[in-house]
PDB file of N, CA and C in Angstrom:
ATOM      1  N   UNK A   1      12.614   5.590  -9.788  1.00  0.00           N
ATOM      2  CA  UNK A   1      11.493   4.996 -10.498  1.00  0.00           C
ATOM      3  C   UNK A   1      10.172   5.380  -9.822  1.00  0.00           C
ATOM      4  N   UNK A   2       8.722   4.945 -10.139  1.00  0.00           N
ATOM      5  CA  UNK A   2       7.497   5.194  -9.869  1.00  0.00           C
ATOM      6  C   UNK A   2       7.740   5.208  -8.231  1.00  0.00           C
ATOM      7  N   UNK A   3       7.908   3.749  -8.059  1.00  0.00           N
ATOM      8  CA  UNK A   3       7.361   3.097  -6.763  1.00  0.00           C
ATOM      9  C   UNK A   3       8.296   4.035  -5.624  1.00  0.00           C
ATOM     10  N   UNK A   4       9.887   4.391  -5.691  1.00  0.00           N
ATOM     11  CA  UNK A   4      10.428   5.030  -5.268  1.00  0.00           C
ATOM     12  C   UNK A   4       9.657   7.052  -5.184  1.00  0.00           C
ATOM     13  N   UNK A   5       9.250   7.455  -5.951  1.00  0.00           N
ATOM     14  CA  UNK A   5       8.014   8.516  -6.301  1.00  0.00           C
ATOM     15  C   UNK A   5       7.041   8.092  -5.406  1.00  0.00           C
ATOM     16  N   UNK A   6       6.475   7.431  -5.496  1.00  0.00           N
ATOM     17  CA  UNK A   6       4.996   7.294  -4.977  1.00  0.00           C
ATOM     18  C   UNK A   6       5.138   6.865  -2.944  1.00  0.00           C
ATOM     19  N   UNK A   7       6.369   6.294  -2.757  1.00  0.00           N
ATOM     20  CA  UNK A   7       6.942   6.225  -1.470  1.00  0.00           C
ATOM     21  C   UNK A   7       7.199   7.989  -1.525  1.00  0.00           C
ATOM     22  N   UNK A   8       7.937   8.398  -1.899  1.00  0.00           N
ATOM     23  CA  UNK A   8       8.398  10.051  -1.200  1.00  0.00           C
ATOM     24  C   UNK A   8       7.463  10.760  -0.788  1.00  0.00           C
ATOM     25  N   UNK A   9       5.991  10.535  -1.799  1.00  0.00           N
ATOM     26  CA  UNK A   9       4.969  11.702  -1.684  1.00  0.00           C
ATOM     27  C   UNK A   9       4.093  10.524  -1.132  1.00  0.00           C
ATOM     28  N   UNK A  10       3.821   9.959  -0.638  1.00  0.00           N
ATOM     29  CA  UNK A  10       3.255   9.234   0.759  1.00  0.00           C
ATOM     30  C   UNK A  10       4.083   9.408   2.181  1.00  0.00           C
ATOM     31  N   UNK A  11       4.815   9.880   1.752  1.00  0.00           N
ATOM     32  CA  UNK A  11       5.663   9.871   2.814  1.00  0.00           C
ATOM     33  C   UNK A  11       5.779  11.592   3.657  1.00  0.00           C
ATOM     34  N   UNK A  12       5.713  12.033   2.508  1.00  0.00           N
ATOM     35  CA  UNK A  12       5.186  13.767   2.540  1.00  0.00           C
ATOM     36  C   UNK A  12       3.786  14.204   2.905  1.00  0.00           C
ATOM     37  N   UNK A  13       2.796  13.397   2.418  1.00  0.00           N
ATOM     38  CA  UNK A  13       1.563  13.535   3.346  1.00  0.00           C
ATOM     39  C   UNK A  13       1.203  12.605   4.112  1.00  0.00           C
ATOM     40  N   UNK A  14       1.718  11.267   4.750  1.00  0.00           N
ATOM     41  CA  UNK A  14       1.495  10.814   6.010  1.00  0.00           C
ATOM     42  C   UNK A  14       2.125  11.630   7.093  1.00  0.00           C
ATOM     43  N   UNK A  15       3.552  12.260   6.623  1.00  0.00           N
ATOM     44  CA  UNK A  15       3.531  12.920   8.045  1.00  0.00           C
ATOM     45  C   UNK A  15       3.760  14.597   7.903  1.00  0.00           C
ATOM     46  N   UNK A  16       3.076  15.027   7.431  1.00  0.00           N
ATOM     47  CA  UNK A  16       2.591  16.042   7.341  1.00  0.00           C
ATOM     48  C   UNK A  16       2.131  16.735   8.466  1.00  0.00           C
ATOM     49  N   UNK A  17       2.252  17.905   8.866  1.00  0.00           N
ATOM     50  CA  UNK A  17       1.662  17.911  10.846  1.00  0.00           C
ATOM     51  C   UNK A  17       0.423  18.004  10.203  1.00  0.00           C
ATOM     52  N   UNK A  18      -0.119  18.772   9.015  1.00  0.00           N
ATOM     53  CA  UNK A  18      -1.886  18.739   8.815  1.00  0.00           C
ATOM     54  C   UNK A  18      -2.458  17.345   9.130  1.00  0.00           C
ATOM     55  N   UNK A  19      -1.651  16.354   8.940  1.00  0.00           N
ATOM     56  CA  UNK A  19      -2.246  14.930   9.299  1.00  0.00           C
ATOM     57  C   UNK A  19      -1.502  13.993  10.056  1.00  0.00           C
ATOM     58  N   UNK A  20      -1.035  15.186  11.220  1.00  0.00           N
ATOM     59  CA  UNK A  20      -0.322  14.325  12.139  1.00  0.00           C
ATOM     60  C   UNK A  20      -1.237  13.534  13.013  1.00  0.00           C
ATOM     61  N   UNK A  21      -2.788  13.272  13.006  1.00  0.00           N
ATOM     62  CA  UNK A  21      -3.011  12.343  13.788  1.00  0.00           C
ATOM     63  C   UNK A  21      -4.777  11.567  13.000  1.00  0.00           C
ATOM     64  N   UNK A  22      -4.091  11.938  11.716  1.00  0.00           N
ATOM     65  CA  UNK A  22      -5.086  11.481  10.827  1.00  0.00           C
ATOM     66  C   UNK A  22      -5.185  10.223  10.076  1.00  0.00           C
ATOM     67  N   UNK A  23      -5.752   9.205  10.140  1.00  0.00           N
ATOM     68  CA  UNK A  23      -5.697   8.339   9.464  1.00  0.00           C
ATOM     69  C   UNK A  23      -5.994   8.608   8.144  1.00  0.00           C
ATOM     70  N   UNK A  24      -4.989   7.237   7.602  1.00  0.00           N
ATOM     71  CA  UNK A  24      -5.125   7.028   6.327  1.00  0.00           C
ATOM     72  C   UNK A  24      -5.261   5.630   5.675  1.00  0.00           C
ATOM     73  N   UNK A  25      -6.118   5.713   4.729  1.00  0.00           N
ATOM     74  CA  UNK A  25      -6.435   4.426   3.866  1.00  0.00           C
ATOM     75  C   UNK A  25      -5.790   4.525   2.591  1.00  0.00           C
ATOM     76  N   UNK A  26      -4.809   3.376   2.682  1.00  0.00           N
ATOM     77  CA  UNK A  26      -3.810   3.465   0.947  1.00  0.00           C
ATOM     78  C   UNK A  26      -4.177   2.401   0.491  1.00  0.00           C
ATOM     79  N   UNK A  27      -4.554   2.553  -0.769  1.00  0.00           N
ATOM     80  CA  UNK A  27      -4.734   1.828  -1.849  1.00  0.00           C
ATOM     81  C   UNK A  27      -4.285   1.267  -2.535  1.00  0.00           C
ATOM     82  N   UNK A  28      -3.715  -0.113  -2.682  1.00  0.00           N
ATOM     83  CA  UNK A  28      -1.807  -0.216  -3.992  1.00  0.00           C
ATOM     84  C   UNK A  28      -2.946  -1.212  -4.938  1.00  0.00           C
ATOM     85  N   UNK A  29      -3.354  -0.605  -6.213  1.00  0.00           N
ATOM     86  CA  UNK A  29      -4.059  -1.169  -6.775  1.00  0.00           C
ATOM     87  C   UNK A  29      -3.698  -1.997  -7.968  1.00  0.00           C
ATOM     88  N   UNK A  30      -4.585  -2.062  -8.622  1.00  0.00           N
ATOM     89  CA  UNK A  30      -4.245  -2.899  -9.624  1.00  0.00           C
ATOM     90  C   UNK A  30      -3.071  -4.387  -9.537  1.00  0.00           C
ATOM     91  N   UNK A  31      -3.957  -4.777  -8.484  1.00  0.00           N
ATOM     92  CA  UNK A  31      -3.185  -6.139  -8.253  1.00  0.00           C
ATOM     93  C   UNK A  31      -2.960  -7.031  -9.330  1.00  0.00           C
ATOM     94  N   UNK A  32      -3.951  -7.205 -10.046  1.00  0.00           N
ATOM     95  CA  UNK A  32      -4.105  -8.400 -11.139  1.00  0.00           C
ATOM     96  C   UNK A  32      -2.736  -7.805 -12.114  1.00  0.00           C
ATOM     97  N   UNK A  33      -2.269  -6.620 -12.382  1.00  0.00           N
ATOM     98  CA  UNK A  33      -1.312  -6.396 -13.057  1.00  0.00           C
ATOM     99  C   UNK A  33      -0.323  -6.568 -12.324  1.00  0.00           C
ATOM    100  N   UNK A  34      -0.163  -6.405 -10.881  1.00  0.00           N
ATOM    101  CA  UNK A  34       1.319  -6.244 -10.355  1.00  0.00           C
ATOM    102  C   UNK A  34       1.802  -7.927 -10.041  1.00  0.00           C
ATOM    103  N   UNK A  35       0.458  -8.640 -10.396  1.00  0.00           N
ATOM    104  CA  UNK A  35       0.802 -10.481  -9.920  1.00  0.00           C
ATOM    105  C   UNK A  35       1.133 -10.604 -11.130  1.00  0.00           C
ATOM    106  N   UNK A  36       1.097 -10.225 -12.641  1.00  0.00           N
ATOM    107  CA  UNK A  36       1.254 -10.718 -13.952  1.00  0.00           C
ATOM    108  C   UNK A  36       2.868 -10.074 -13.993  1.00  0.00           C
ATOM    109  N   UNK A  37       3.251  -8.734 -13.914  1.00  0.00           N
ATOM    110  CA  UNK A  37       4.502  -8.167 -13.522  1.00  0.00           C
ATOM    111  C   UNK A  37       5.573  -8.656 -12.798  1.00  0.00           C
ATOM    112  N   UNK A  38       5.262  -9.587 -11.307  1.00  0.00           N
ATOM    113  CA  UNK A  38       6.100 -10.214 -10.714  1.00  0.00           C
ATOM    114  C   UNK A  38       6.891 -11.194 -11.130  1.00  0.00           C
ATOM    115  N   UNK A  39       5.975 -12.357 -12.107  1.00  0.00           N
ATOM    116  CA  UNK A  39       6.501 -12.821 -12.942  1.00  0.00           C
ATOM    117  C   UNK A  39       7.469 -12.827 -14.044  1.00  0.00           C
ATOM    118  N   UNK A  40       7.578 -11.506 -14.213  1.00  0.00           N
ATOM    119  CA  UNK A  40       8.646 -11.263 -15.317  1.00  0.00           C
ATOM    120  C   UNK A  40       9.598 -10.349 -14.651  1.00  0.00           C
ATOM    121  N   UNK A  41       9.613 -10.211 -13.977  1.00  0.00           N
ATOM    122  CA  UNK A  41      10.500  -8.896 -13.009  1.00  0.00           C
ATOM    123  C   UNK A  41      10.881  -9.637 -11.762  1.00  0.00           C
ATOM    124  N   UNK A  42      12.027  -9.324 -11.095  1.00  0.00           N
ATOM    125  CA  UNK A  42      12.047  -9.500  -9.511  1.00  0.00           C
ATOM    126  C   UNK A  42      11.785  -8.022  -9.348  1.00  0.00           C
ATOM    127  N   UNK A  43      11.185  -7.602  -7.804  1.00  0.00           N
ATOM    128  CA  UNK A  43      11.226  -6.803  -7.328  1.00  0.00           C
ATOM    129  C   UNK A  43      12.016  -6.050  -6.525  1.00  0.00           C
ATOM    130  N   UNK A  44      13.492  -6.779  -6.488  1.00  0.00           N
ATOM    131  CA  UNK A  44      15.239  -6.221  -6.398  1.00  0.00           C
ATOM    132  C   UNK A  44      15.398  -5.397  -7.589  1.00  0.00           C
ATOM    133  N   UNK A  45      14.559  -5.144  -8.634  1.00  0.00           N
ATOM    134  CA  UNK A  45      14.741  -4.010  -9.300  1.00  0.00           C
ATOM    135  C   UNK A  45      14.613  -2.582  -8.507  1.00  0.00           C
ATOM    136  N   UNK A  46      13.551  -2.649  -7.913  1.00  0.00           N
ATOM    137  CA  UNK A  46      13.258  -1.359  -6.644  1.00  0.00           C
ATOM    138  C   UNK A  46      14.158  -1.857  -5.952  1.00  0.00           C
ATOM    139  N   UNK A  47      14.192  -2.299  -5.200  1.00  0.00           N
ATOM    140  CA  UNK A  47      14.644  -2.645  -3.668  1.00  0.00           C
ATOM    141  C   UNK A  47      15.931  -3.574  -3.775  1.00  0.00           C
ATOM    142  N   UNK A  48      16.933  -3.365  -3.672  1.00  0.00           N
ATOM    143  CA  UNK A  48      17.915  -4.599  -4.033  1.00  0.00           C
ATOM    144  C   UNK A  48      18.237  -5.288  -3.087  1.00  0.00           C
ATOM    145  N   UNK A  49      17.538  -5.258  -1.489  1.00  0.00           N
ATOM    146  CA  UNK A  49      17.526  -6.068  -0.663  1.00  0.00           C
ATOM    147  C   UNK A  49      16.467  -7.294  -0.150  1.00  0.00           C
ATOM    148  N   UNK A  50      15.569  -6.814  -1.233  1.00  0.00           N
ATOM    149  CA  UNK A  50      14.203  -7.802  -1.316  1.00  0.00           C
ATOM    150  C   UNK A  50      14.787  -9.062  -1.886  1.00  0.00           C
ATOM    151  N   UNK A  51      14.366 -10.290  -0.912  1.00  0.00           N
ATOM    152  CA  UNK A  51      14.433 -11.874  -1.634  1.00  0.00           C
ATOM    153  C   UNK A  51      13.473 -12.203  -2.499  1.00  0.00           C
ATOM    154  N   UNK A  52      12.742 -12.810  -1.678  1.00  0.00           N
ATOM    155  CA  UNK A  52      11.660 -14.006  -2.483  1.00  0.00           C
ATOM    156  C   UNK A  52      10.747 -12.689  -3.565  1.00  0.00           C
ATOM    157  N   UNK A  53      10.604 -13.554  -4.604  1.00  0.00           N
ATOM    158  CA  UNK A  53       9.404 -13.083  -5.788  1.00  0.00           C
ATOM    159  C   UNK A  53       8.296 -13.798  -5.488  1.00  0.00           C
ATOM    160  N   UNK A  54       7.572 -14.083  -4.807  1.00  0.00           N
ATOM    161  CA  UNK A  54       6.181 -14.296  -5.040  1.00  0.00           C
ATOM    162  C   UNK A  54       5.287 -13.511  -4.966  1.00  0.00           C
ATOM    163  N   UNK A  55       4.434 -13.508  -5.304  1.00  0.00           N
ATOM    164  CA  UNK A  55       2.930 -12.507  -4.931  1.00  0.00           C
ATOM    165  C   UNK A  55       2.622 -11.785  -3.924  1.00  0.00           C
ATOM    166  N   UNK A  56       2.273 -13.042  -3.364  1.00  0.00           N
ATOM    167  CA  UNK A  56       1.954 -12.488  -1.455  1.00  0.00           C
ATOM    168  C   UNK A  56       3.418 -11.961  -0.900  1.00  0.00           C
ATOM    169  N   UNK A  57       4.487 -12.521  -0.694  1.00  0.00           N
ATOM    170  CA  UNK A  57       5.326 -11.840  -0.139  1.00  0.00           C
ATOM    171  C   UNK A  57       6.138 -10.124  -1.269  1.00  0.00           C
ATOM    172  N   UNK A  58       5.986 -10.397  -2.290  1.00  0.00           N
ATOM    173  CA  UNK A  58       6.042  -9.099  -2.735  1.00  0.00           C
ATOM    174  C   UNK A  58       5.556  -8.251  -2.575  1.00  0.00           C
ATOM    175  N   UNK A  59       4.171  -8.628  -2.961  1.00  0.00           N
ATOM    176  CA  UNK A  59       2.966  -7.189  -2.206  1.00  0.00           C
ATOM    177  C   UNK A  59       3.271  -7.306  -0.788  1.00  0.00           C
ATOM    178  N   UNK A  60       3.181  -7.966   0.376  1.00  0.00           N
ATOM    179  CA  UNK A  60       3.186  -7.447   1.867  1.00  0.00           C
ATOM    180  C   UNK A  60       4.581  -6.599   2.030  1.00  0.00           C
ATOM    181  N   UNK A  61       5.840  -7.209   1.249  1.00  0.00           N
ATOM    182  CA  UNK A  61       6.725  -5.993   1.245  1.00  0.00           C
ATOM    183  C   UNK A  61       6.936  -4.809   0.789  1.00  0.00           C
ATOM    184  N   UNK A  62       5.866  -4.877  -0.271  1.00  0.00           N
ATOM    185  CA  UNK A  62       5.413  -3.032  -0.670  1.00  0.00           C
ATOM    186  C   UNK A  62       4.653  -2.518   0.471  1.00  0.00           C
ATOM    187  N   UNK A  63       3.717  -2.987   0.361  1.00  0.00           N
ATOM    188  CA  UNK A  63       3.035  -2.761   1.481  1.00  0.00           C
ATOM    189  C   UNK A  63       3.535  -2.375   3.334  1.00  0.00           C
ATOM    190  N   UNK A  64       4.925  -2.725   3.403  1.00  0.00           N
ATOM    191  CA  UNK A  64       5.802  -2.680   4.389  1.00  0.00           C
ATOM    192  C   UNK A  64       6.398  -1.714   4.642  1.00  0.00           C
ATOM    193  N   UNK A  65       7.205  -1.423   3.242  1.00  0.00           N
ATOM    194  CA  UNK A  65       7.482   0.083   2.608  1.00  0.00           C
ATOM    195  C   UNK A  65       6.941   1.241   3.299  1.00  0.00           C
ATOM    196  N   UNK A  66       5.270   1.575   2.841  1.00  0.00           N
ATOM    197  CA  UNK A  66       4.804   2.253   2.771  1.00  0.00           C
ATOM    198  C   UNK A  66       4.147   2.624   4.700  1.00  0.00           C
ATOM    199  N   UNK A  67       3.737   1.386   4.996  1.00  0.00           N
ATOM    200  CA  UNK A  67       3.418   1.480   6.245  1.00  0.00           C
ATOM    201  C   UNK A  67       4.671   2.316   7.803  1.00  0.00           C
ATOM    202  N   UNK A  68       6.021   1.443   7.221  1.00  0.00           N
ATOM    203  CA  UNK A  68       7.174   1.482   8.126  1.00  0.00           C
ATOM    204  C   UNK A  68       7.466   3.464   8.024  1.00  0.00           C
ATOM    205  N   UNK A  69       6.743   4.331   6.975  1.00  0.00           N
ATOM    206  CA  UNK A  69       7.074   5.597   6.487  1.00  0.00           C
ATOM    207  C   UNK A  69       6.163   6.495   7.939  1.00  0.00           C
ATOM    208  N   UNK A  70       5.205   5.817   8.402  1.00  0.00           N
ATOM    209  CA  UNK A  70       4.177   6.574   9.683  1.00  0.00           C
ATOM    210  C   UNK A  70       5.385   6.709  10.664  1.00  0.00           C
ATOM    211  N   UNK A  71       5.644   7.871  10.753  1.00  0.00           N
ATOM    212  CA  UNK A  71       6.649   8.297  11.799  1.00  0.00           C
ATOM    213  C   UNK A  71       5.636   8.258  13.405  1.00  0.00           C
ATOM    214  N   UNK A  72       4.086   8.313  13.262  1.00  0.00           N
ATOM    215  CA  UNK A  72       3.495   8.208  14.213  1.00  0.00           C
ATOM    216  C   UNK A  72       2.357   7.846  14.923  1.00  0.00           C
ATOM    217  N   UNK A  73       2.983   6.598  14.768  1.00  0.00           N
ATOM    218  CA  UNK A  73       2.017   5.164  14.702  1.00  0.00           C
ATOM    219  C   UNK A  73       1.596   5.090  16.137  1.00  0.00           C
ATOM    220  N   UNK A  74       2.172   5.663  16.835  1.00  0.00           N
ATOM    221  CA  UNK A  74       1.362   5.681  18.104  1.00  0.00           C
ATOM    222  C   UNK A  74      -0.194   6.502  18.048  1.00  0.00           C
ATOM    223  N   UNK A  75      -0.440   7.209  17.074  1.00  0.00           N
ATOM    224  CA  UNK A  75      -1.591   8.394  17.181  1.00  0.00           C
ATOM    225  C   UNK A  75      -2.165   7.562  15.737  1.00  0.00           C
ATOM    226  N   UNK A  76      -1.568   7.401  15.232  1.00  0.00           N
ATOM    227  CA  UNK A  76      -1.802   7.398  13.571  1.00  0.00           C
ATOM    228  C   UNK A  76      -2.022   5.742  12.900  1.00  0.00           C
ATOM    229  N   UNK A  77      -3.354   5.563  12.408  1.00  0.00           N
ATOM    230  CA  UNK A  77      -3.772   3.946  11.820  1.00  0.00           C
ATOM    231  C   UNK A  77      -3.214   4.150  10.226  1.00  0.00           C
ATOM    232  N   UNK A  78      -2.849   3.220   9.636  1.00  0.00           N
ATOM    233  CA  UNK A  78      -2.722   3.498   8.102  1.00  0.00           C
ATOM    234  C   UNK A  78      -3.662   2.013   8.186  1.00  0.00           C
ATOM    235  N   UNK A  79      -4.512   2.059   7.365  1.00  0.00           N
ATOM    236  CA  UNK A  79      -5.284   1.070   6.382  1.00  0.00           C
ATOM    237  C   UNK A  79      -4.849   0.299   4.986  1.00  0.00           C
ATOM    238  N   UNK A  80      -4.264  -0.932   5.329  1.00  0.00           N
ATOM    239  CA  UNK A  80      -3.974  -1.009   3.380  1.00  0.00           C
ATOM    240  C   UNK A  80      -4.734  -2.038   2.668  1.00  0.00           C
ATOM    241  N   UNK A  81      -4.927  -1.681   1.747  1.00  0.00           N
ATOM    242  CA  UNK A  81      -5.676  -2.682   1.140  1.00  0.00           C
ATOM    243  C   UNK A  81      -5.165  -3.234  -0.420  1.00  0.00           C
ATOM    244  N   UNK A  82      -5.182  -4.208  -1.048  1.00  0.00           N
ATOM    245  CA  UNK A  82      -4.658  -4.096  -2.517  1.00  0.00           C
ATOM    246  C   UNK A  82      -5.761  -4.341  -3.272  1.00  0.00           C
ATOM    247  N   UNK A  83      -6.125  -3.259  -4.488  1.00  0.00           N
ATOM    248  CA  UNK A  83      -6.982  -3.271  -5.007  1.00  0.00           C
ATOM    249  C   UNK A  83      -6.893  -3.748  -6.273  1.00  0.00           C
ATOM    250  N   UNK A  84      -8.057  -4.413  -6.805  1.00  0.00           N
ATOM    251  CA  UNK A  84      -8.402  -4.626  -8.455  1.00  0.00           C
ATOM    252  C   UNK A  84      -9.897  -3.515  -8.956  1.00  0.00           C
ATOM    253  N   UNK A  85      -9.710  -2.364  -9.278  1.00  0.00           N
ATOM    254  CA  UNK A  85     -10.888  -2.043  -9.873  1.00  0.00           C
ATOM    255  C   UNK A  85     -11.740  -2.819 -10.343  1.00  0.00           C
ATOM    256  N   UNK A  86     -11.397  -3.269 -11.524  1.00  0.00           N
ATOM    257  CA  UNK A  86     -12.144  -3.810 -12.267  1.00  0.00           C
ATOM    258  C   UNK A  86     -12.796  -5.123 -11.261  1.00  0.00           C
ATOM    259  N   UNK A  87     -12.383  -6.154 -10.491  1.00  0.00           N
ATOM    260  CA  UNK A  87     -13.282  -6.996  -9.446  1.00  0.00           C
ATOM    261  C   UNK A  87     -14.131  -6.333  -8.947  1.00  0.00           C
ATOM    262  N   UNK A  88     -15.137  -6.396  -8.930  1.00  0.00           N
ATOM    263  CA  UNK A  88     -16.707  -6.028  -8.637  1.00  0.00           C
ATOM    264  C   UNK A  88     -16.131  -6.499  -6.819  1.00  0.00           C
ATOM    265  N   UNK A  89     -16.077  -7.571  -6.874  1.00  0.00           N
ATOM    266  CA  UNK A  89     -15.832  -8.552  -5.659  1.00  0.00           C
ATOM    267  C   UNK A  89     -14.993  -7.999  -4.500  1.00  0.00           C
ATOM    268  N   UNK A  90     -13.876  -7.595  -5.012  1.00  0.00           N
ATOM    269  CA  UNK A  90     -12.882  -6.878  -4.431  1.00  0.00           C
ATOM    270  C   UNK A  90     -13.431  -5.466  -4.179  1.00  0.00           C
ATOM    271  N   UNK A  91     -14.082  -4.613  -4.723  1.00  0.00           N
ATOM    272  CA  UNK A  91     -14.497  -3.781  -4.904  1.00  0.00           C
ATOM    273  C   UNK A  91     -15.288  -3.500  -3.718  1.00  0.00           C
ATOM    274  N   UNK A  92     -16.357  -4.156  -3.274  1.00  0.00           N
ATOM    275  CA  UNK A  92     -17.026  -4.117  -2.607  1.00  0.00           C
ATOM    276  C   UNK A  92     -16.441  -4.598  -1.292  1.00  0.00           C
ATOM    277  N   UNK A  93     -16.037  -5.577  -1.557  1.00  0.00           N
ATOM    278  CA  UNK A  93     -14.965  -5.799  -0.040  1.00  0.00           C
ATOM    279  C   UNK A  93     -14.448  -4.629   0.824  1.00  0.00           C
ATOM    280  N   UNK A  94     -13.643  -3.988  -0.920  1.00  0.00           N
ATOM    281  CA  UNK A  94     -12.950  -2.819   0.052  1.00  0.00           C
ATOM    282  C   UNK A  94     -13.538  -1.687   0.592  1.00  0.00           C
ATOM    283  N   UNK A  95     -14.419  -1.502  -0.107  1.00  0.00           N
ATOM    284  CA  UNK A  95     -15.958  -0.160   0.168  1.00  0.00           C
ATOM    285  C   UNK A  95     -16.160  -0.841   1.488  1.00  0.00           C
ATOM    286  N   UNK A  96     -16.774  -1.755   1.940  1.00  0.00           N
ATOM    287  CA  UNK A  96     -16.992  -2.029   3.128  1.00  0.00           C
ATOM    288  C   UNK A  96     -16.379  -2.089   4.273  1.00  0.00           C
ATOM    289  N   UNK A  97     -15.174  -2.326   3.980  1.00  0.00           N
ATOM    290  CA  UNK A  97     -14.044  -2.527   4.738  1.00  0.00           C
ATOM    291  C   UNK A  97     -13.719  -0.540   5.143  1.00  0.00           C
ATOM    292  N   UNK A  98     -13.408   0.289   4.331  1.00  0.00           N
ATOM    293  CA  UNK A  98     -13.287   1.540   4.287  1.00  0.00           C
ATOM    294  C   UNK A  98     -14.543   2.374   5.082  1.00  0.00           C
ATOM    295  N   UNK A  99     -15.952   1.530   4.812  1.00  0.00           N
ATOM    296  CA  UNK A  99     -17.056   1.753   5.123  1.00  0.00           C
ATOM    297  C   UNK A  99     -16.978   2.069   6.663  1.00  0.00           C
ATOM    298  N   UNK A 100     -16.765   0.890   7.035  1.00  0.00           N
ATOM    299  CA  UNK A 100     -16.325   0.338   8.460  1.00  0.00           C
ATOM    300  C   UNK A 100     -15.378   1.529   9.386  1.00  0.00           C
ATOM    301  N   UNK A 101     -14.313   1.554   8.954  1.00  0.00           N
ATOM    302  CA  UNK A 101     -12.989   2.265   9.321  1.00  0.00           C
ATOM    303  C   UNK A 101     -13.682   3.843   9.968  1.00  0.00           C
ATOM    304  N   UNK A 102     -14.482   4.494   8.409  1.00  0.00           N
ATOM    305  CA  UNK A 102     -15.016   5.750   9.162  1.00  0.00           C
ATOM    306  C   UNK A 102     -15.714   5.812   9.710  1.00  0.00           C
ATOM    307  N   UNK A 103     -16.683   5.180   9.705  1.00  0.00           N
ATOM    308  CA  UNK A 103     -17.917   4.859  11.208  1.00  0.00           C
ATOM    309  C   UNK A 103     -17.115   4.935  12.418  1.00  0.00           C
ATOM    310  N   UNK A 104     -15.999   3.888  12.640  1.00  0.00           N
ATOM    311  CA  UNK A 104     -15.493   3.813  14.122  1.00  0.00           C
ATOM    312  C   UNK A 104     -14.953   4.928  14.099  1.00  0.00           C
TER     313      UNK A 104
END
């Protein structure tokens, strides 16, 4: 499925030697759809070892996914954030937050 896709080829350019000591900022967006989705889905559809369906613990276990894939986390930051385009609010949060990251 997607989410299984979108893990392989994150997984193909986090450790990539071109960005073996490059950070990265991932994006798992469109939250407001994936909290309306949880509801009608468990997320043991992907993962058939995932428990609880709630929100917060669904997203931090995608989010877990994707992070646990940095083969080299000693050199290497991953950034995650969950995004809503459309929130102005969120939006700006995360610009700033990203803002931040490349300065240091």
């Amino acid at each position: 499925n997607r989410m299984h896709e979108s893990l392989h080829l994150f997984n193909s350019i986090c450790n990539h030697r071109y960005f073996a000591t490059t950070s990265i900022v991932l994006f798992l967006n469109k939250k407001d759809v994936f909290l309306e989705k949880i509801k009608k889905a468990h997320l043991s559809i992907c993962f058939p070892d995932y428990g609880p369906n709630t929100y917060e613990d669904a997203g931090n276990y995608i989010k877990l996914q994707f992070l646990e894939l940095n083969m080299r986390r000693d050199v290497k930051e991953i950034y995650s954030h969950m995004t809503c385009a459309t929130d102005t609010e969120n939006v700006k949060f995360v610009f700033d937050a990203v803002t931040d990251i490349i300065i240091k």
